[in-house]
Every structure is written in structure tokens, then in C-alpha cells.
Protein backbone atom coordinates (compact mmCIF):
# COMPACT_ATOMS: atom_id res chain seq x y z
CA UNK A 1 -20.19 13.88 -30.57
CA UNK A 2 -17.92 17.10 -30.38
CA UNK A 3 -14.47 16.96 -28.60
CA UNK A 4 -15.93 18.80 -25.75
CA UNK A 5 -18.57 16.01 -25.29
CA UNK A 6 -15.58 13.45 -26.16
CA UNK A 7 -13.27 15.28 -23.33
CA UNK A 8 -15.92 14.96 -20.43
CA UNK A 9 -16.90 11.65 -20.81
CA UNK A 10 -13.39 10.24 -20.59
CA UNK A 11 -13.19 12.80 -17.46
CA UNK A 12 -15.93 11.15 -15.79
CA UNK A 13 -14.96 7.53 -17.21
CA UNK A 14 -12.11 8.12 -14.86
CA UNK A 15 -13.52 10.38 -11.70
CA UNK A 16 -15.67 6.81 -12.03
CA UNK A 17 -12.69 4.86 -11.93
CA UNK A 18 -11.02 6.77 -9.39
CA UNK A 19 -13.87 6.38 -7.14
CA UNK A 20 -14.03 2.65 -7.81
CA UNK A 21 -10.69 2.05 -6.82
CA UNK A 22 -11.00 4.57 -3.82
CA UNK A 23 -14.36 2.50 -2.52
CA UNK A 24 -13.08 -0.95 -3.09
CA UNK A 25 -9.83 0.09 -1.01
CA UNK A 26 -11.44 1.02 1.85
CA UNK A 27 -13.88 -1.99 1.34
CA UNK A 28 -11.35 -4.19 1.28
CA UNK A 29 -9.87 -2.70 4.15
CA UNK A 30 -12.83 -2.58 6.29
CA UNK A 31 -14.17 -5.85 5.24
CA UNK A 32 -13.60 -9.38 7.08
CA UNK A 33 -14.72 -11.40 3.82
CA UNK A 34 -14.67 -10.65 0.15
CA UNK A 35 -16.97 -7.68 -0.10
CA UNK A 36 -19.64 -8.19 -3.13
CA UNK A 37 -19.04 -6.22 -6.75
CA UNK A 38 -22.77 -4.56 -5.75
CA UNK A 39 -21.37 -3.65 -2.51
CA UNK A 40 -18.32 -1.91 -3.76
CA UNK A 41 -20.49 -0.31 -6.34
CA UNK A 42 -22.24 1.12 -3.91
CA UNK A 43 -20.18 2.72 -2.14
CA UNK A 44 -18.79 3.96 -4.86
CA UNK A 45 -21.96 5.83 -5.85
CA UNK A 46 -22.32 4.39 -9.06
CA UNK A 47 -24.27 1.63 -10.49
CA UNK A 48 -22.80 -2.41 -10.87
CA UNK A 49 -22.89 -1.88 -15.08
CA UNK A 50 -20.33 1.05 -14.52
CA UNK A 51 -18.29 -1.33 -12.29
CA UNK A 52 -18.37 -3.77 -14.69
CA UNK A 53 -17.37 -1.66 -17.08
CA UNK A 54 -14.32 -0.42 -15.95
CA UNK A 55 -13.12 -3.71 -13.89
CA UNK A 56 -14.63 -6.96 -15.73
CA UNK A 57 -14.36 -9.36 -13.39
CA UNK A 58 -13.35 -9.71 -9.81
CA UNK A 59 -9.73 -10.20 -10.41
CA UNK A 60 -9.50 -6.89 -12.72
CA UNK A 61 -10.24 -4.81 -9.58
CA UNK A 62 -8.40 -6.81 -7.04
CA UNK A 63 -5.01 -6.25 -9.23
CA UNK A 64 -6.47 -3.12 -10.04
CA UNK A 65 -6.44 -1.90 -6.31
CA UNK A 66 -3.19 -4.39 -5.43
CA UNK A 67 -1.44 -2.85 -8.24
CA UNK A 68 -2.35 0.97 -6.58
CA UNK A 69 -1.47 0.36 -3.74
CA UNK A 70 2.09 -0.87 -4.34
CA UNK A 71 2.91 2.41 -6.41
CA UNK A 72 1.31 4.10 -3.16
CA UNK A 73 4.31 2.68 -1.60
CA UNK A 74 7.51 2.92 -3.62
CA UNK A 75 6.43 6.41 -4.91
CA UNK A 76 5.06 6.95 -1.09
CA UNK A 77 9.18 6.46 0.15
CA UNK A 78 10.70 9.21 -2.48
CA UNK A 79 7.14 11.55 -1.57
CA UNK A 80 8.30 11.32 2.26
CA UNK A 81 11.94 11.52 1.69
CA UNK A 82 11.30 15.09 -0.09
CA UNK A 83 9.39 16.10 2.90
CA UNK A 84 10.91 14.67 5.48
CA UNK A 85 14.41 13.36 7.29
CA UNK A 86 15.11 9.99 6.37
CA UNK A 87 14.50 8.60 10.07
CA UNK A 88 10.90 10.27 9.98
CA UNK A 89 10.53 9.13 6.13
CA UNK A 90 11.48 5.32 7.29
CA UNK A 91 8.32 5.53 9.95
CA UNK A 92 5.78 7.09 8.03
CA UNK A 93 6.32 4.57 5.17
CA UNK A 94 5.89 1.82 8.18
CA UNK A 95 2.51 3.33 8.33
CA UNK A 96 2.13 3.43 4.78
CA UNK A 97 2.76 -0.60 4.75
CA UNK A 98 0.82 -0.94 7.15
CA UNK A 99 -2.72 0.47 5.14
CA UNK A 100 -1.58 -1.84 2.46
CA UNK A 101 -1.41 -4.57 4.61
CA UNK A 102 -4.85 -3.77 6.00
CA UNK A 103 -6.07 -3.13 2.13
CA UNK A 104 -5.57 -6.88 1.68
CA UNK A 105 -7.89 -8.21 4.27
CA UNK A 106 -10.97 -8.36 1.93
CA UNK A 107 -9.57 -8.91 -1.00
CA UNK A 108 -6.66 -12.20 0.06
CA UNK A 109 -8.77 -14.95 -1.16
CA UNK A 110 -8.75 -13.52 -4.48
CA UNK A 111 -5.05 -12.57 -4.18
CA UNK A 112 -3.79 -15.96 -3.18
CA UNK A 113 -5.28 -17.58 -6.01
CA UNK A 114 -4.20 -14.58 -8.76
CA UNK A 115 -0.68 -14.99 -7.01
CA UNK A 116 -0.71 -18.76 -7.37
CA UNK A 117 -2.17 -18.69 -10.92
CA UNK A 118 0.80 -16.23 -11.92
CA UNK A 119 -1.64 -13.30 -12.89
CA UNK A 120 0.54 -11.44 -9.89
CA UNK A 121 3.95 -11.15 -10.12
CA UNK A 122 4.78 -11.61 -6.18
CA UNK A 123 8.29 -11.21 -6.69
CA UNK A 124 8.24 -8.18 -8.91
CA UNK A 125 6.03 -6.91 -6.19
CA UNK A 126 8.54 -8.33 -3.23
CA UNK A 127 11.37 -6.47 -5.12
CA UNK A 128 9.50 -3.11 -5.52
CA UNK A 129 8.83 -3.20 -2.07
CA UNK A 130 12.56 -3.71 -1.23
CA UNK A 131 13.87 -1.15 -3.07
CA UNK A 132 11.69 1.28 -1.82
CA UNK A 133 12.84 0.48 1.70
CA UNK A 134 16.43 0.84 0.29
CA UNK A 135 16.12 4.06 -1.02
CA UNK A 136 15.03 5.22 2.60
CA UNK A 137 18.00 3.06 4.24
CA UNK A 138 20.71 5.04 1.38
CA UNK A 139 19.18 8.14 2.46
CA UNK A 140 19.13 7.83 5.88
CA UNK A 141 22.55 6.32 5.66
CA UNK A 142 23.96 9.35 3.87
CA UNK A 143 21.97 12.07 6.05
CA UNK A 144 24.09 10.04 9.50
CA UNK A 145 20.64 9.06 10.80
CA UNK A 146 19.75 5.27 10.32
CA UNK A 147 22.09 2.34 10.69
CA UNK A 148 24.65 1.37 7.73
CA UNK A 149 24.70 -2.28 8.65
CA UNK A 150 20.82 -2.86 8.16
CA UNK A 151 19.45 -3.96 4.95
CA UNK A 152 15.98 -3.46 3.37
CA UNK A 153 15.35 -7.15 3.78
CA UNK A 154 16.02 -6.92 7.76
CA UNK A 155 13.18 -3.93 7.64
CA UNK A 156 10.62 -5.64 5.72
CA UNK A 157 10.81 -8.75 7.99
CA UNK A 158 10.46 -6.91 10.82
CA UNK A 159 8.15 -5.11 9.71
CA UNK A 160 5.80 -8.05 8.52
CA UNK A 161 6.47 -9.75 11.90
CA UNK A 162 5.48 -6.59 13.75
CA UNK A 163 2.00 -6.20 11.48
CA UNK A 164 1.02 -10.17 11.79
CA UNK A 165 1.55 -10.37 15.12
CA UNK A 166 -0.05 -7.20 16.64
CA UNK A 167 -2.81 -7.32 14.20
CA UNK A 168 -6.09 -5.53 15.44
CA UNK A 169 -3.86 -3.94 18.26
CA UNK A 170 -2.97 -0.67 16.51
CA UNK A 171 -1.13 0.99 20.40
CA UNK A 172 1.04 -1.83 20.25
CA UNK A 173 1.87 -2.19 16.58
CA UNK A 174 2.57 1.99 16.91
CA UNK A 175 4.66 1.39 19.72
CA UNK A 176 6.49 -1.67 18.64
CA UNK A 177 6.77 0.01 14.99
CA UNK A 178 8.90 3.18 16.88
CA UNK A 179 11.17 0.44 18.82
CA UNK A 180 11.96 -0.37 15.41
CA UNK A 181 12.93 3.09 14.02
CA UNK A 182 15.21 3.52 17.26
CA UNK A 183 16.98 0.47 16.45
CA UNK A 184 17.20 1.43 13.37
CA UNK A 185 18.97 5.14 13.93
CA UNK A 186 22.28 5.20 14.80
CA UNK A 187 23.49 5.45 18.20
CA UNK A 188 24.33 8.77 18.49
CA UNK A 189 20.38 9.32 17.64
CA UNK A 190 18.41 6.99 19.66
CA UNK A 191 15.99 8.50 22.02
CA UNK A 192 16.70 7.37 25.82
């Protein structure tokens, strides 16, 4: 095999990957249950062996796509915060949350156990999370626009409480989700 040969195969050993991870996200998204490993492949567009060959077992693409979607979000907060005002970075990364909160519908079986078994670090993840939201708060803190007495924790529960109990209601979550970001700006910024 030359290194031409060698170069495109590990090109399309990842476009495959890439697509697997893609498909199984919205899958998972879309999905009530835990989609099948056929299904995903499927919508994919490539065959279960290929699958299989990049993610194992079950668990190797849930942490796979868990594990994505987490660095969607903390490097999702510094993205927005380069194109975007803080205030406007803080919402869009509500949104953000919010597609990885949806991610988990189809896959949360799996989760709880890998999360209960140790194989996911939930605290590493909780952390990650935090910080992310932090960076956002120091910015927005420093720019004049959000609160200085509000703390990343105070967001994420708020957050979380807005997602679970709006669920399936996406006006009001939007809505409730922008009562949020104008308690969150300071009060020489809050819209009337």
C-alpha cells in the first residue's frame, strides 16, 4: 500500500467516524428509547461492521458522542465569546445546553449505568460545565453587562430547572431561558 493509499483510508476511517458520531447525535436526540447500533448505522450511511469498527460496543459510542458534546460546550462558550458580547454569548450557550440536554434522551439508559459504573467521570464533566459558564460570567462581568454577584453554579441550576421542567415546550423554555439572561444583566441593562 503506498502513502497515498495509506493517507485516504485514514481520511475516510474518519469522514466514517465523523458521520457516526454526527448520526448517533441526532439519533439520540430524536429518539424516545435507545436507538439500535443498525439504526444508527443507517443513518449514518454506512454498514453495522464499519460501526463496529470504529465504536465496539454500545458504551464506546455513547461516551463517544457524551464526550463530543461536552467539548461542544466549553469550547462552544470561548467560540461565542469571540463573536459575541458576553450577555448574547451567556444565551446562545443556554441553547447550546440545551441540544446537549436533548442529545441525552436516547442514549440515558446507557449513561446512567456508564455514570454509575465509573466509566463517566460526572464530576469532571459537572466541573467542565461550570467553568465554561464562568468564563462567560468573568467576561460579562468585566465587559459591565451580567451581574457580579451570580455564580456559575446559580446559572447551571437554573438552567437545568428551566430545561426539566419545560421539556417538549420549546416557546416557553425560549421565553423563560431570556427571563433568565435579564436577570442575569445588570440593571442598568435589563430590557423593560
Amino acid at each position: 500500500m503506498t502513502d497515498v493509499e495509506s493517507t485516504e483510508l485514514r481520511a475516510d476511517a474518519a469522514r466514517n467516524r465523523e458521520a457516526l458520531l454526527e448520526a448517533a447525535t441526532r439519533t439520540f436526540a430524536t429518539s424516545a428509547t435507545e436507538p439500535s447500533m443498525r439504526a444508527i448505522a443507517r443513518a449514518a450511511g454506512v454498514g453495522i461492521a464499519t460501526l463496529y469498527r470504529h465504536f465496539p460496543t454500545r458504551e464506546s459510542l455513547v461516551d463517544a458522542v457524551y464526550q463530543d458534546q461536552v467539548q461542544r460546550l466549553t469550547l462552544g462558550a470561548g467560540a461565542l465569546l469571540r463573536q459575541v458580547p458576553p450577555a448574547e454569548a451567556m444565551r446562545a450557550w443556554m441553547d447550546l445546553f440545551g441540544t446537549w440536554l436533548s442529545t441525552k434522551h436516547g442514549m440515558i439508559d446507557t449513561l446512567r449505568s456508564m455514570i454509575d459504573s465509573g466509566e463517566i467521570a460526572h464530576t469532571d464533566t459537572r466541573d467542565e460545565l461550570l467553568a465554561a459558564i464562568a468564563g462567560i460570567l468573568d467576561a460579562g462581568r468585566a465587559a459591565g453587562d451580567l451581574r457580579s454577584d451570580v455564580t456559575a453554579d446559580d446559572v447551571a441550576a437554573s438552567v437545568i430547572g428551566i430545561f426539566t421542567v419545560t421539556s417538549g415546550r420549546s416557546e416557553q423554555t425560549a421565553r423563560l431561558l431570556d427571563l433568565l439572561l435579564d436577570g442575569l444583566r445588570t440593571r442598568d441593562l435589563r430590557t423593560s
